[in-house]
PDB file of N, CA and C in Angstrom:
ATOM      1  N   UNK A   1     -19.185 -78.938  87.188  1.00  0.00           N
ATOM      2  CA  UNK A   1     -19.864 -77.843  86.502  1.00  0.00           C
ATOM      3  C   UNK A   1     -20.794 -78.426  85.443  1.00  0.00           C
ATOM      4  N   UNK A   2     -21.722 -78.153  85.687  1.00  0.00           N
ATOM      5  CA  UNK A   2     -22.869 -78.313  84.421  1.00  0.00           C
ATOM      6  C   UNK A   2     -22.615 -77.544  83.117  1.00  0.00           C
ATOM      7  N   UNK A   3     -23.347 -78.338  81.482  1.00  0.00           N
ATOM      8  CA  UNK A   3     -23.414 -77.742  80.844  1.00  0.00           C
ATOM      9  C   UNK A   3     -24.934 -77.142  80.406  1.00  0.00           C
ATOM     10  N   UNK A   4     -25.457 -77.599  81.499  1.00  0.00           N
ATOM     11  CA  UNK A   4     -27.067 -77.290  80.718  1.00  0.00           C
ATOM     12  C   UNK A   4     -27.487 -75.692  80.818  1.00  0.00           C
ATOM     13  N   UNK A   5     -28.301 -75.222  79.900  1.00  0.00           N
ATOM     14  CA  UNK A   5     -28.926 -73.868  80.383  1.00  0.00           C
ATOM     15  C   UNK A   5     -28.529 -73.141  81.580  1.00  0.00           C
ATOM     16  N   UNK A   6     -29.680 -73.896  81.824  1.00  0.00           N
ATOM     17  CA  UNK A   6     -30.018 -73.074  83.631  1.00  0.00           C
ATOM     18  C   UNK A   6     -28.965 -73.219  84.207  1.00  0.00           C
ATOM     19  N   UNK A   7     -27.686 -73.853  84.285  1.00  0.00           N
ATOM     20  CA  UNK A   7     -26.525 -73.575  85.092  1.00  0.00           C
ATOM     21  C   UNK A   7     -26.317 -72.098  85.209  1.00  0.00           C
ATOM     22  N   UNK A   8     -26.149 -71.195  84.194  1.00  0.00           N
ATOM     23  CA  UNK A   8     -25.692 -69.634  84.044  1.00  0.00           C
ATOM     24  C   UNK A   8     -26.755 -68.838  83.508  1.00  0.00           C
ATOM     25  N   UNK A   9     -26.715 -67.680  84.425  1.00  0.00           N
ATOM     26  CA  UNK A   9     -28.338 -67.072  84.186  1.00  0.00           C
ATOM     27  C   UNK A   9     -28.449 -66.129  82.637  1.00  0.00           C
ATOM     28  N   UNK A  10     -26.982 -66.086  82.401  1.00  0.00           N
ATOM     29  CA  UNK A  10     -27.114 -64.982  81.460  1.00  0.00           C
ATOM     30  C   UNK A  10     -27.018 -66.330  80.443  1.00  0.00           C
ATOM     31  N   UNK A  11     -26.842 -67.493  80.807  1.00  0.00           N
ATOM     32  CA  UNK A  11     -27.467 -68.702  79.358  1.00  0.00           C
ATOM     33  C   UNK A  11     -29.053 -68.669  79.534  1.00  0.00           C
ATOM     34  N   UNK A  12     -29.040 -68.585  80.370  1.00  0.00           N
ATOM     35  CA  UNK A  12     -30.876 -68.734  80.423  1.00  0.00           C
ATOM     36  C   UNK A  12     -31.509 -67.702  79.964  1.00  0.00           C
ATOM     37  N   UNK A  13     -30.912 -66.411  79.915  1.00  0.00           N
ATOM     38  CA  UNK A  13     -31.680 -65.148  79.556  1.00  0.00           C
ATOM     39  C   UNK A  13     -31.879 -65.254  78.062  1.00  0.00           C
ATOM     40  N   UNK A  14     -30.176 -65.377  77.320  1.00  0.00           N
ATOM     41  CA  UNK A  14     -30.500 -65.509  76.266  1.00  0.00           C
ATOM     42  C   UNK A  14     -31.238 -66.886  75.490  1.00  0.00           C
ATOM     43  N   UNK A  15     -31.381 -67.548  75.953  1.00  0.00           N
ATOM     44  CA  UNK A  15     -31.879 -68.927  75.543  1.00  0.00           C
ATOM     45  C   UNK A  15     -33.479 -68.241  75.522  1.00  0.00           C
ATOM     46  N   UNK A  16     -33.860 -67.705  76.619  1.00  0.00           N
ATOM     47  CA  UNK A  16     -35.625 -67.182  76.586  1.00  0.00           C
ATOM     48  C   UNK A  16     -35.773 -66.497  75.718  1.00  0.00           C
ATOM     49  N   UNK A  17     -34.845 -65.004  75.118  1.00  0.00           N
ATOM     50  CA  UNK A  17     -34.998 -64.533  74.055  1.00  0.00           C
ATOM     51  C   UNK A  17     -35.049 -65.100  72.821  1.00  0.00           C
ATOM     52  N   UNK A  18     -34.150 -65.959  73.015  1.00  0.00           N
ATOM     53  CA  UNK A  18     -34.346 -66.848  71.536  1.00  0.00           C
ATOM     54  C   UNK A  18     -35.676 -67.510  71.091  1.00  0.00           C
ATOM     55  N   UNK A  19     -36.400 -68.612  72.547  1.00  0.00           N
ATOM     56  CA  UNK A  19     -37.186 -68.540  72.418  1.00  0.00           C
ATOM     57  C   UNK A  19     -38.192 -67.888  71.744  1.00  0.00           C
ATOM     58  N   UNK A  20     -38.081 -66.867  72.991  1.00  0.00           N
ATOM     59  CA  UNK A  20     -39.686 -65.757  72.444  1.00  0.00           C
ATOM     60  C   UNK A  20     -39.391 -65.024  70.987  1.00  0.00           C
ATOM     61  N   UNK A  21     -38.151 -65.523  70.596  1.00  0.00           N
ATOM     62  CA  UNK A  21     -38.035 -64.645  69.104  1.00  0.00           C
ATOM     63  C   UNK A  21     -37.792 -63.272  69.111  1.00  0.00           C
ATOM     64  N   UNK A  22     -37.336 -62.655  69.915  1.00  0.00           N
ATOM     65  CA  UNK A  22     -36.778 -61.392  70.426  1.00  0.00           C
ATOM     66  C   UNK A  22     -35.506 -61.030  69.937  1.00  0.00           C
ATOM     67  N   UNK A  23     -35.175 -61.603  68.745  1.00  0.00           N
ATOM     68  CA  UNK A  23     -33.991 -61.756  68.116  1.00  0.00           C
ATOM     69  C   UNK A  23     -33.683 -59.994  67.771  1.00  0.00           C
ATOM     70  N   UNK A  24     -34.481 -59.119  67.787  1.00  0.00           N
ATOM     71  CA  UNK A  24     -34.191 -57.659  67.790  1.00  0.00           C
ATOM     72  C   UNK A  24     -33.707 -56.882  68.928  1.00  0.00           C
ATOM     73  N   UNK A  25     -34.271 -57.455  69.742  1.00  0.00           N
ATOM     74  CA  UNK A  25     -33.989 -56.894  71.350  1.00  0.00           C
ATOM     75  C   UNK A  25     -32.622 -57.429  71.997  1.00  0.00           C
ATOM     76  N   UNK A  26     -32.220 -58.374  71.417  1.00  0.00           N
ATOM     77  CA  UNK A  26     -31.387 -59.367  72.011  1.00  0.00           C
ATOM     78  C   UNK A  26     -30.109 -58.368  70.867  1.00  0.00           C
ATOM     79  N   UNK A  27     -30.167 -58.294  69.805  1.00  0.00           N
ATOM     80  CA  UNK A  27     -29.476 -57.794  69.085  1.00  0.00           C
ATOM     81  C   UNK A  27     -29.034 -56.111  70.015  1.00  0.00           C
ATOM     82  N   UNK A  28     -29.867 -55.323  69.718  1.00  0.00           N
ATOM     83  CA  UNK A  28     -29.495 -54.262  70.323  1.00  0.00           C
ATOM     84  C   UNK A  28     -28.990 -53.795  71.607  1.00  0.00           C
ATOM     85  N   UNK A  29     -28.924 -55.122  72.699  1.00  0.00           N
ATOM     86  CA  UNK A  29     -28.056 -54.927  73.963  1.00  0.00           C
ATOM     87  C   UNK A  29     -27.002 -55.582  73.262  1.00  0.00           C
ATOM     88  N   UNK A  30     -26.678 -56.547  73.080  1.00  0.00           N
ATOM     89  CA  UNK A  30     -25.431 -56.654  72.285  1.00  0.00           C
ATOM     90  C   UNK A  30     -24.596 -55.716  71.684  1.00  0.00           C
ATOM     91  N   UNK A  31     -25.589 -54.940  70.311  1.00  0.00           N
ATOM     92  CA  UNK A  31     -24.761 -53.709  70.056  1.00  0.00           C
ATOM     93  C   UNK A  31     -24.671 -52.788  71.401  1.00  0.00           C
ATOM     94  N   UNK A  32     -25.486 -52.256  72.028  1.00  0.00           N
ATOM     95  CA  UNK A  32     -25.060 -51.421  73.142  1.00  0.00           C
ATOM     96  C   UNK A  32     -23.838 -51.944  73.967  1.00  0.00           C
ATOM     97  N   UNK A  33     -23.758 -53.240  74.399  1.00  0.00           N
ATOM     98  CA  UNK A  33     -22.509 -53.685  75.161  1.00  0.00           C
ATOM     99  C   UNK A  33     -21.276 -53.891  74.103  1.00  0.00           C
ATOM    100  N   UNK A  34     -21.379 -54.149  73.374  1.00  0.00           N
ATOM    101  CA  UNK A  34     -20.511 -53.902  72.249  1.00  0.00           C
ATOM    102  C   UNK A  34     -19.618 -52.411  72.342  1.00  0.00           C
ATOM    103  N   UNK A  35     -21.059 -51.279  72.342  1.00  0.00           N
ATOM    104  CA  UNK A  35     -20.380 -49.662  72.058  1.00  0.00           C
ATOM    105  C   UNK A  35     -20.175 -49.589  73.050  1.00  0.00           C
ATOM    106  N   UNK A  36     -20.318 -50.040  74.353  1.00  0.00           N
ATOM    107  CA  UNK A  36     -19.967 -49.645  75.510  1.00  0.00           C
ATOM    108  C   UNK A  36     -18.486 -50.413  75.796  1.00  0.00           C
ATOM    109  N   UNK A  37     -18.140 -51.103  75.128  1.00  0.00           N
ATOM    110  CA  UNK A  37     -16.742 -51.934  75.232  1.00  0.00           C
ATOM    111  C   UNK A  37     -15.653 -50.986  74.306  1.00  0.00           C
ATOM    112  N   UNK A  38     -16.375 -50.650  73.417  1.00  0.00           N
ATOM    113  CA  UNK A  38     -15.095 -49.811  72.324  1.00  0.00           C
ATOM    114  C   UNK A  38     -14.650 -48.670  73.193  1.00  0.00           C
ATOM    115  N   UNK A  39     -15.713 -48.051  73.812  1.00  0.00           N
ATOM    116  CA  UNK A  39     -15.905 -46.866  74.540  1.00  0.00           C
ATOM    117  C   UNK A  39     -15.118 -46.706  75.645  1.00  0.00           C
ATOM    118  N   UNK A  40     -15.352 -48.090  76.278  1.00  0.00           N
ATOM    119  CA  UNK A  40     -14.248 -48.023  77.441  1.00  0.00           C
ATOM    120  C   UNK A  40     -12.644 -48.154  76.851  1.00  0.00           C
ATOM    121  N   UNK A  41     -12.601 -49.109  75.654  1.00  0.00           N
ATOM    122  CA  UNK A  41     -11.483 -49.584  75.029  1.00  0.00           C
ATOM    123  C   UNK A  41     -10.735 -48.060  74.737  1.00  0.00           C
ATOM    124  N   UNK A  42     -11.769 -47.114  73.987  1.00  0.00           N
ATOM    125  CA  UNK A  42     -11.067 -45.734  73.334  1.00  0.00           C
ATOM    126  C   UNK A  42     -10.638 -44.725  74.455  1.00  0.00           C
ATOM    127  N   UNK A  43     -11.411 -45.116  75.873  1.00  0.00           N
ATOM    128  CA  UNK A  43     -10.873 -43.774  77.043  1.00  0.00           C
ATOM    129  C   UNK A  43      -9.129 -44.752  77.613  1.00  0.00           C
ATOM    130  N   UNK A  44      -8.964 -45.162  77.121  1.00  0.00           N
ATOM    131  CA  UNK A  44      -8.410 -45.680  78.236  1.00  0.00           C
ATOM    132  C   UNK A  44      -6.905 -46.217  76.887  1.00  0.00           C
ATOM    133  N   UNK A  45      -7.340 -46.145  75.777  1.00  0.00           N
ATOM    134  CA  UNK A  45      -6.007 -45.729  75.069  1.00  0.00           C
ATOM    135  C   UNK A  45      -5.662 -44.748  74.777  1.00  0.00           C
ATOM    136  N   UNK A  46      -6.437 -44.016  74.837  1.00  0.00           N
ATOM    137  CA  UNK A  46      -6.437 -42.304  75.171  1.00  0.00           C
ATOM    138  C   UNK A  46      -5.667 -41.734  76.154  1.00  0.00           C
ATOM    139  N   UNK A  47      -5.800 -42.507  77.517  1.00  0.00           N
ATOM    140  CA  UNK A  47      -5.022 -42.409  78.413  1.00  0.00           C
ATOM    141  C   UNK A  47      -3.556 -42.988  78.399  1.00  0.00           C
ATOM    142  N   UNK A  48      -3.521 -43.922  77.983  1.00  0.00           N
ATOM    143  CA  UNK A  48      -2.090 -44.379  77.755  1.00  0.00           C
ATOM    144  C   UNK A  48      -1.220 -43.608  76.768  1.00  0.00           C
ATOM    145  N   UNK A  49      -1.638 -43.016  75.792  1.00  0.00           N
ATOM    146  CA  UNK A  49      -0.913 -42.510  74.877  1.00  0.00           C
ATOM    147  C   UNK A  49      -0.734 -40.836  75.624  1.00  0.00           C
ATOM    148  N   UNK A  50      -1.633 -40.292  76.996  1.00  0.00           N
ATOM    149  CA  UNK A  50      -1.057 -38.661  76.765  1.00  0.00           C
ATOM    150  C   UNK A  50      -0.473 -38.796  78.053  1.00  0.00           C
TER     151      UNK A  50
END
């Protein structure tokens, strides 16, 4: 297994954002996958508890 970049595409994606300085854009899918993780996290202890 390689450690460079281009081995994993989602290293390469963010590595280009960094690049291009997209440090805002790159931020806000983060938060979105972020709220989309709590989100799944909150249906689904929701479910366990009724």
């Amino acid at each position: 297994m390689s450690n460079d970049v281009g081995s994993d595409p989602r290293d390469s994606m963010v590595a280009l954002y960094l690049m291009n300085n997209d440090g805002d854009e790159l931020t806000d899918i983060l938060v979105a996958a972020l709220e989309d993780a709590f989100r799944i996290l909150k249906d689904e202890w929701s479910r366990t508890r009724h």
